[in-house]
C-alpha atoms as a PDB file:
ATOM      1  CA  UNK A   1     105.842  63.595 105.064  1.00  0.00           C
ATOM      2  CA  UNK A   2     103.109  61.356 104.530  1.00  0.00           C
ATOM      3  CA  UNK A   3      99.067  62.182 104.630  1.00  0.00           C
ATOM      4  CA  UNK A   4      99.064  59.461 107.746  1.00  0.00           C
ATOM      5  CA  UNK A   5     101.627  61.757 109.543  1.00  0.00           C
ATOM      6  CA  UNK A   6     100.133  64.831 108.479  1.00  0.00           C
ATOM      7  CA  UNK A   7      96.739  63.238 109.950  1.00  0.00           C
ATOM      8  CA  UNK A   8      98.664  62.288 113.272  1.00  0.00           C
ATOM      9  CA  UNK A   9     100.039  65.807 114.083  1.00  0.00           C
ATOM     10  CA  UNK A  10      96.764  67.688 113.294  1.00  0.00           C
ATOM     11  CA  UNK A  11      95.376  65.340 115.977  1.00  0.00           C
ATOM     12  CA  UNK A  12      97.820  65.480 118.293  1.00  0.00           C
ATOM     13  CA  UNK A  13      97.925  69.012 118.252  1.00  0.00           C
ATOM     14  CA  UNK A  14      96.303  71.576 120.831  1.00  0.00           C
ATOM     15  CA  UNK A  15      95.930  75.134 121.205  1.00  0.00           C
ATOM     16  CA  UNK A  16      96.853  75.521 124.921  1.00  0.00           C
ATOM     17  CA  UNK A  17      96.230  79.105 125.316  1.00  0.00           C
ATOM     18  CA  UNK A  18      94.734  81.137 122.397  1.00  0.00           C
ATOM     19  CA  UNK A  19      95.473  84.840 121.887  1.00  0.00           C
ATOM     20  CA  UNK A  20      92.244  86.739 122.590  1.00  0.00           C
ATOM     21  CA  UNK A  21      92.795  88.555 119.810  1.00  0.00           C
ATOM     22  CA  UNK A  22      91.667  87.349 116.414  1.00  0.00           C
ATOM     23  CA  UNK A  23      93.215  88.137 112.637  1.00  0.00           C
ATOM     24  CA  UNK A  24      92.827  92.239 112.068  1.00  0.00           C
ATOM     25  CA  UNK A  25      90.219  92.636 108.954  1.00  0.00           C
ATOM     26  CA  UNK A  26      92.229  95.895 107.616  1.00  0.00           C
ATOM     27  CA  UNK A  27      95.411  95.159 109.094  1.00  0.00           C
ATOM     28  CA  UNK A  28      98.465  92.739 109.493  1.00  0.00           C
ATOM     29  CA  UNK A  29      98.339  90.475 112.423  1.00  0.00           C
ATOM     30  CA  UNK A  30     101.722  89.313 114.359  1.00  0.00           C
ATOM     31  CA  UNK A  31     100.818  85.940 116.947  1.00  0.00           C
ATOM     32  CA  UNK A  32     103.573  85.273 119.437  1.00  0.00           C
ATOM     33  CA  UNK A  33     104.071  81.437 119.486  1.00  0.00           C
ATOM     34  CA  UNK A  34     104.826  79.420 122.033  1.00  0.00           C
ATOM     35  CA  UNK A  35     105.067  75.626 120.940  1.00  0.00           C
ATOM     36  CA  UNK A  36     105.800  73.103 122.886  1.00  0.00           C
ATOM     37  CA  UNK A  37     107.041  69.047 121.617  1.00  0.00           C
ATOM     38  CA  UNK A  38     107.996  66.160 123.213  1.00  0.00           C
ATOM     39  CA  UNK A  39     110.603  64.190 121.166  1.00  0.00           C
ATOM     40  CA  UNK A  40     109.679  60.803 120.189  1.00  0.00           C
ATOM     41  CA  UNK A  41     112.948  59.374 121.414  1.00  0.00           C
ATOM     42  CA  UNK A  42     113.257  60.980 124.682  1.00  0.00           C
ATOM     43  CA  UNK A  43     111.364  60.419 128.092  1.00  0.00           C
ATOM     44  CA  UNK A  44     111.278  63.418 130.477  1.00  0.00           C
ATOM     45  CA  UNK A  45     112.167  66.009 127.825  1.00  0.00           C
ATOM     46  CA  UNK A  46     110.527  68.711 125.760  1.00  0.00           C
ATOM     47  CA  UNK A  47     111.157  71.167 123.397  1.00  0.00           C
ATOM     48  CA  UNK A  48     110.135  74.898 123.539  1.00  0.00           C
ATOM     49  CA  UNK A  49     109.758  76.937 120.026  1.00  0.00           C
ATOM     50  CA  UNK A  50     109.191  80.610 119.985  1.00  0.00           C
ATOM     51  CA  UNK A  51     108.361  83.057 117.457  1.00  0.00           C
ATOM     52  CA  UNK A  52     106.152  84.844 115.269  1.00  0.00           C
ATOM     53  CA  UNK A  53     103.271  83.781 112.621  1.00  0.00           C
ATOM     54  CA  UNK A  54     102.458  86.855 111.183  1.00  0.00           C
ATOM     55  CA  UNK A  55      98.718  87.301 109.299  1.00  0.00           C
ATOM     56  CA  UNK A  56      98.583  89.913 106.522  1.00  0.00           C
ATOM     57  CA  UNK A  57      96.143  91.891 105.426  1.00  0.00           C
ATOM     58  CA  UNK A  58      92.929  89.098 104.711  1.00  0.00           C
ATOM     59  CA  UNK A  59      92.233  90.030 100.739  1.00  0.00           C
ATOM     60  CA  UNK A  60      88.789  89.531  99.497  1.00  0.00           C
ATOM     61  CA  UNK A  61      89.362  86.871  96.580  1.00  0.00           C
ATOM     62  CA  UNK A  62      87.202  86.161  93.056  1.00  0.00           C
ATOM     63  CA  UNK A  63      86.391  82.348  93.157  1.00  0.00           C
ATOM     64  CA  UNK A  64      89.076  81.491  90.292  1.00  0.00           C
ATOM     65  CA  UNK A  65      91.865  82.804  92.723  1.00  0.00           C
ATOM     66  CA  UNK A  66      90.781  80.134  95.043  1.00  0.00           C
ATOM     67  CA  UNK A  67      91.326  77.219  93.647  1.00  0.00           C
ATOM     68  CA  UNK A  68      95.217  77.153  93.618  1.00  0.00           C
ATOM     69  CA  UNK A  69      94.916  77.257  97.611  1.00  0.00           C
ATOM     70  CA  UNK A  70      96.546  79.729  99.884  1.00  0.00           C
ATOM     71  CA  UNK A  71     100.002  81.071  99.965  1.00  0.00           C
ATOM     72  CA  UNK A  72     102.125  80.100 102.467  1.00  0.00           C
ATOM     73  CA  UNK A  73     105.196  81.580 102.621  1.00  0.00           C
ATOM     74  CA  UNK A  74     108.382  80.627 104.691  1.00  0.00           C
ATOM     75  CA  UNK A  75     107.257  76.804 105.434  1.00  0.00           C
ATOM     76  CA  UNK A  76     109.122  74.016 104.431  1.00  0.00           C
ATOM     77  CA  UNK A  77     107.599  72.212 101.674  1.00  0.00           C
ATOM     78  CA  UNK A  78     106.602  68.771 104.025  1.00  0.00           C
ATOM     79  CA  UNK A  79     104.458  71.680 105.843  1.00  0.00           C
ATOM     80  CA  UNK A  80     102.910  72.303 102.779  1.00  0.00           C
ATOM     81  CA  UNK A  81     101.397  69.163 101.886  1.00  0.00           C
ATOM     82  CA  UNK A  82      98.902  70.285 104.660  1.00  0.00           C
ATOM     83  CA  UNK A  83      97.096  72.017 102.846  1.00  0.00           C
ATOM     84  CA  UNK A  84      97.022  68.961  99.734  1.00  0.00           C
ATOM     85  CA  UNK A  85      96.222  66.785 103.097  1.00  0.00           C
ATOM     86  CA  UNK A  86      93.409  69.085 103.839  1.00  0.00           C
ATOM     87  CA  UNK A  87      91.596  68.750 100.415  1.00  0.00           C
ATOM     88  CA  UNK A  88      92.140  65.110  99.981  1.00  0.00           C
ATOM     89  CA  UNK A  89      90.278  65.148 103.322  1.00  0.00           C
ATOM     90  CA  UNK A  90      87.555  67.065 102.325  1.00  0.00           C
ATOM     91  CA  UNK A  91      88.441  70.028 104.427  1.00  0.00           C
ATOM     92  CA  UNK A  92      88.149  73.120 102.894  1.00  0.00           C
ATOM     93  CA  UNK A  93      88.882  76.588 103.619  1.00  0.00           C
ATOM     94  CA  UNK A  94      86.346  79.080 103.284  1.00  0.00           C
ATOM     95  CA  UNK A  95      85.888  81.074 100.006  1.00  0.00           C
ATOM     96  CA  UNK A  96      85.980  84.989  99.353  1.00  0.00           C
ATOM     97  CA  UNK A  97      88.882  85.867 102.036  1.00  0.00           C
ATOM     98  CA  UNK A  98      92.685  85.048 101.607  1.00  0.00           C
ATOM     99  CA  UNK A  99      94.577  84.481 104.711  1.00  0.00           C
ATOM    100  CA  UNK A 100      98.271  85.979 104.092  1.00  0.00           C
ATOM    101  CA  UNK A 101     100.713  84.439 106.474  1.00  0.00           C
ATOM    102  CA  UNK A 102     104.174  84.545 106.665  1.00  0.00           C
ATOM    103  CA  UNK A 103     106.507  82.424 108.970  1.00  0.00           C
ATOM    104  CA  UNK A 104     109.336  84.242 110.267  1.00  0.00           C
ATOM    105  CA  UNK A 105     112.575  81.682 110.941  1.00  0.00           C
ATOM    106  CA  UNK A 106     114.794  83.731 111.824  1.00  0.00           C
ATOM    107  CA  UNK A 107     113.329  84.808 114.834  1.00  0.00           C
ATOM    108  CA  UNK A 108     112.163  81.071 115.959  1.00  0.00           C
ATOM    109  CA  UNK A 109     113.763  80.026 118.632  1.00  0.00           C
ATOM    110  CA  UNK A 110     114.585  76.460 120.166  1.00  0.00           C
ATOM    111  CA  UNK A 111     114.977  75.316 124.038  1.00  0.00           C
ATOM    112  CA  UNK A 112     115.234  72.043 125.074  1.00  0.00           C
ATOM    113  CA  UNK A 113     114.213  71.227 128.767  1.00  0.00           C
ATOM    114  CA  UNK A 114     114.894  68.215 130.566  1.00  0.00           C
ATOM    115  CA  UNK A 115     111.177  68.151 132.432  1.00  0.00           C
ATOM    116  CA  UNK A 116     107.963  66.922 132.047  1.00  0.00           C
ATOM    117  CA  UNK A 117     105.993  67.967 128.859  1.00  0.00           C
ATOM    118  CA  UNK A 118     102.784  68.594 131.545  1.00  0.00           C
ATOM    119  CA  UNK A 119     105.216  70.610 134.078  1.00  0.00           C
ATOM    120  CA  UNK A 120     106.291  72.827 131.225  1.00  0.00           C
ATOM    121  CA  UNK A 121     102.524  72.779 129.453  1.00  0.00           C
ATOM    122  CA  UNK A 122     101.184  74.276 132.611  1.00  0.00           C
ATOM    123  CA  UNK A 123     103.998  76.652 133.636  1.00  0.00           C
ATOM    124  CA  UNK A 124     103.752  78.088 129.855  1.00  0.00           C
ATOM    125  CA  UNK A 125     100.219  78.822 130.185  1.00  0.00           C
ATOM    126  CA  UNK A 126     100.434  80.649 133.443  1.00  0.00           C
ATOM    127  CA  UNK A 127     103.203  82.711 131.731  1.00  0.00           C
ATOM    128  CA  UNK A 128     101.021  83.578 129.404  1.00  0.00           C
ATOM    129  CA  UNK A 129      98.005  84.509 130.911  1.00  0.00           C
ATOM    130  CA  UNK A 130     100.172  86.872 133.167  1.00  0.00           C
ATOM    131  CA  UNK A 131     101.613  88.275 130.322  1.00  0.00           C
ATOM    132  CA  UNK A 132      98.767  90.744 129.250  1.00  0.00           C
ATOM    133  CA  UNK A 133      99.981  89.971 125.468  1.00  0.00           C
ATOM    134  CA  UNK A 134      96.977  89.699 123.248  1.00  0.00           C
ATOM    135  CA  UNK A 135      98.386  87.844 120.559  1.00  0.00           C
ATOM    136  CA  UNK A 136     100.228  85.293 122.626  1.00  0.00           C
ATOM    137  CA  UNK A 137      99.703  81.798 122.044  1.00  0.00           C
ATOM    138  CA  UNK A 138     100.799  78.256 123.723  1.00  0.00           C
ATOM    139  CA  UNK A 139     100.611  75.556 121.529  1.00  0.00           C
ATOM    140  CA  UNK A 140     101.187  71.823 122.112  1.00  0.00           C
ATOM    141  CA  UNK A 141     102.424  69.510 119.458  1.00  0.00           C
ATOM    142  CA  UNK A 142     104.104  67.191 117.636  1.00  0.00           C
ATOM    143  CA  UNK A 143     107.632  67.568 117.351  1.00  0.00           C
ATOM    144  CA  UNK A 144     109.036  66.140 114.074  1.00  0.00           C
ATOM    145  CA  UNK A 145     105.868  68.002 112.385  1.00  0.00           C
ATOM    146  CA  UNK A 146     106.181  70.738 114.616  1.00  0.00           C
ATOM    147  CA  UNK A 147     105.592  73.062 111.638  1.00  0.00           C
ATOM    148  CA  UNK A 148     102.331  71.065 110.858  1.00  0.00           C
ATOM    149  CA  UNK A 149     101.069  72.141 114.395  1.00  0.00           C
ATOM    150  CA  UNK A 150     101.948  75.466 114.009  1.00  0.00           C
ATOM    151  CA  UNK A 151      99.896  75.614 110.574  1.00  0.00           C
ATOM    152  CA  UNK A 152      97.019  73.681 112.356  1.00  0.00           C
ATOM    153  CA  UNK A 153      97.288  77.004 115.027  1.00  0.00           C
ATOM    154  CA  UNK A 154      97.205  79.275 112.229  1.00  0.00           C
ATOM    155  CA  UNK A 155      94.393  76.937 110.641  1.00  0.00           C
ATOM    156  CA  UNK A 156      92.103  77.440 113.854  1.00  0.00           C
ATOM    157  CA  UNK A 157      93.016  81.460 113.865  1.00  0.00           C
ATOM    158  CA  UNK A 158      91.711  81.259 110.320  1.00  0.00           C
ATOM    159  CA  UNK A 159      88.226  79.873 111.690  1.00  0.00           C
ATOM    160  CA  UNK A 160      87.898  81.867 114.543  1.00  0.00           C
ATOM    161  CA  UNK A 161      88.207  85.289 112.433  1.00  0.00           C
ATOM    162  CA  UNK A 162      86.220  84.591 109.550  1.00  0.00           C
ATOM    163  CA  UNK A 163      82.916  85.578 110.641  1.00  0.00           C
ATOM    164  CA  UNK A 164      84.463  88.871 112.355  1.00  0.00           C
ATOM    165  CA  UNK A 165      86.319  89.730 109.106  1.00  0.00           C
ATOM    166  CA  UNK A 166      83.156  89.104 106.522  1.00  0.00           C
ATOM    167  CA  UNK A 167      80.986  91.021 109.094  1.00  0.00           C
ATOM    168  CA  UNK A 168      83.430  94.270 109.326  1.00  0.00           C
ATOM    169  CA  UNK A 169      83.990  93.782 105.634  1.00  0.00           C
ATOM    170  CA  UNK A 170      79.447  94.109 104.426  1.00  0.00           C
ATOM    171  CA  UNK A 171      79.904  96.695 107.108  1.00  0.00           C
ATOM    172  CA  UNK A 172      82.089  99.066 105.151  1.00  0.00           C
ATOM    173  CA  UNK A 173      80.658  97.906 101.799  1.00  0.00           C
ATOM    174  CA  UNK A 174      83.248  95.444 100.419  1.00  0.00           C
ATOM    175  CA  UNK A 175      80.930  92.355 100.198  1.00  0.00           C
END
């Protein structure tokens, strides 16, 4: 998978619904995915992945730690080269917190639908904002790189948590 490819899903890619919950600070975190492709070679069909992206426990990290880049377990290694595709960009993660996620396979699932990528887009949503599930999100993406969507999800997760984490973390004397 090539850095132009890499660039084309991360753009291409966008959180639909986001859980309301963020990453736990002293916990493990378990998102309930819900992404959603459209294959290149097919008009008037879409494809439906489910599963979980689960967070561990963030770790506070010394700055050496950091520079070999987080650990990603369970992704192929094209998915991967994100994170090389984020550096040659100039887009790096935050220091002092490490971001421990694991991708479950075995409990991702796969429907194909023969409908509209909007129909199904909006129909997901509404799903999940009747759902009452926190950690549920709907994702729209890129289907060859579907796992590159998934880690720009996770990516965005990442973001949205930091400040909460570093502020519970001074607040019980870590940092």
């Amino acid at each position: 998978m090539d850095s132009d490819y890499i660039g084309y899903a991360i753009r291409h890619t966008r959180i639909l619904y986001a859980p309301y919950r963020r990453i736990e600070s002293f916990g493990e975190t378990r998102f309930n995915f819900r992404l959603i492709t459209e294959p290149m070679d097919s008009v008037g069909e879409c494809r439906i992945r489910s599963g979980w992206v689960e967070a561990g426990k963030p770790r506070i990290l010394k700055p050496k730690r950091l520079s070999n880049g987080p650990d990603v377990e369970g992704f192929s290694a094209e998915a991967t080269r994100f994170f090389e595709w984020m550096a040659e960009h100039g887009m790096h993660m935050r220091a002092l917190i490490q971001y421990g996620f694991q991708f479950i396979r075995s409990e991702v699932q796969e429907e194909c639908l023969h409908e509209d990528i909007r129909e199904v887009s909006e129909r997901v949503v509404r799903e999940a904002e009747s759902s009452g599930d926190a950690l549920r999100a709907v994702i729209e993406g890129v289907d060859d790189a579907w796992e590159i969507s998934l880690l720009r999800f996770m990516i965005e997760m990442i973001e949205q948590s930091h400040e909460i984490n570093i502020f519970d973390f001074k607040r019980h004397g870590l940092l």
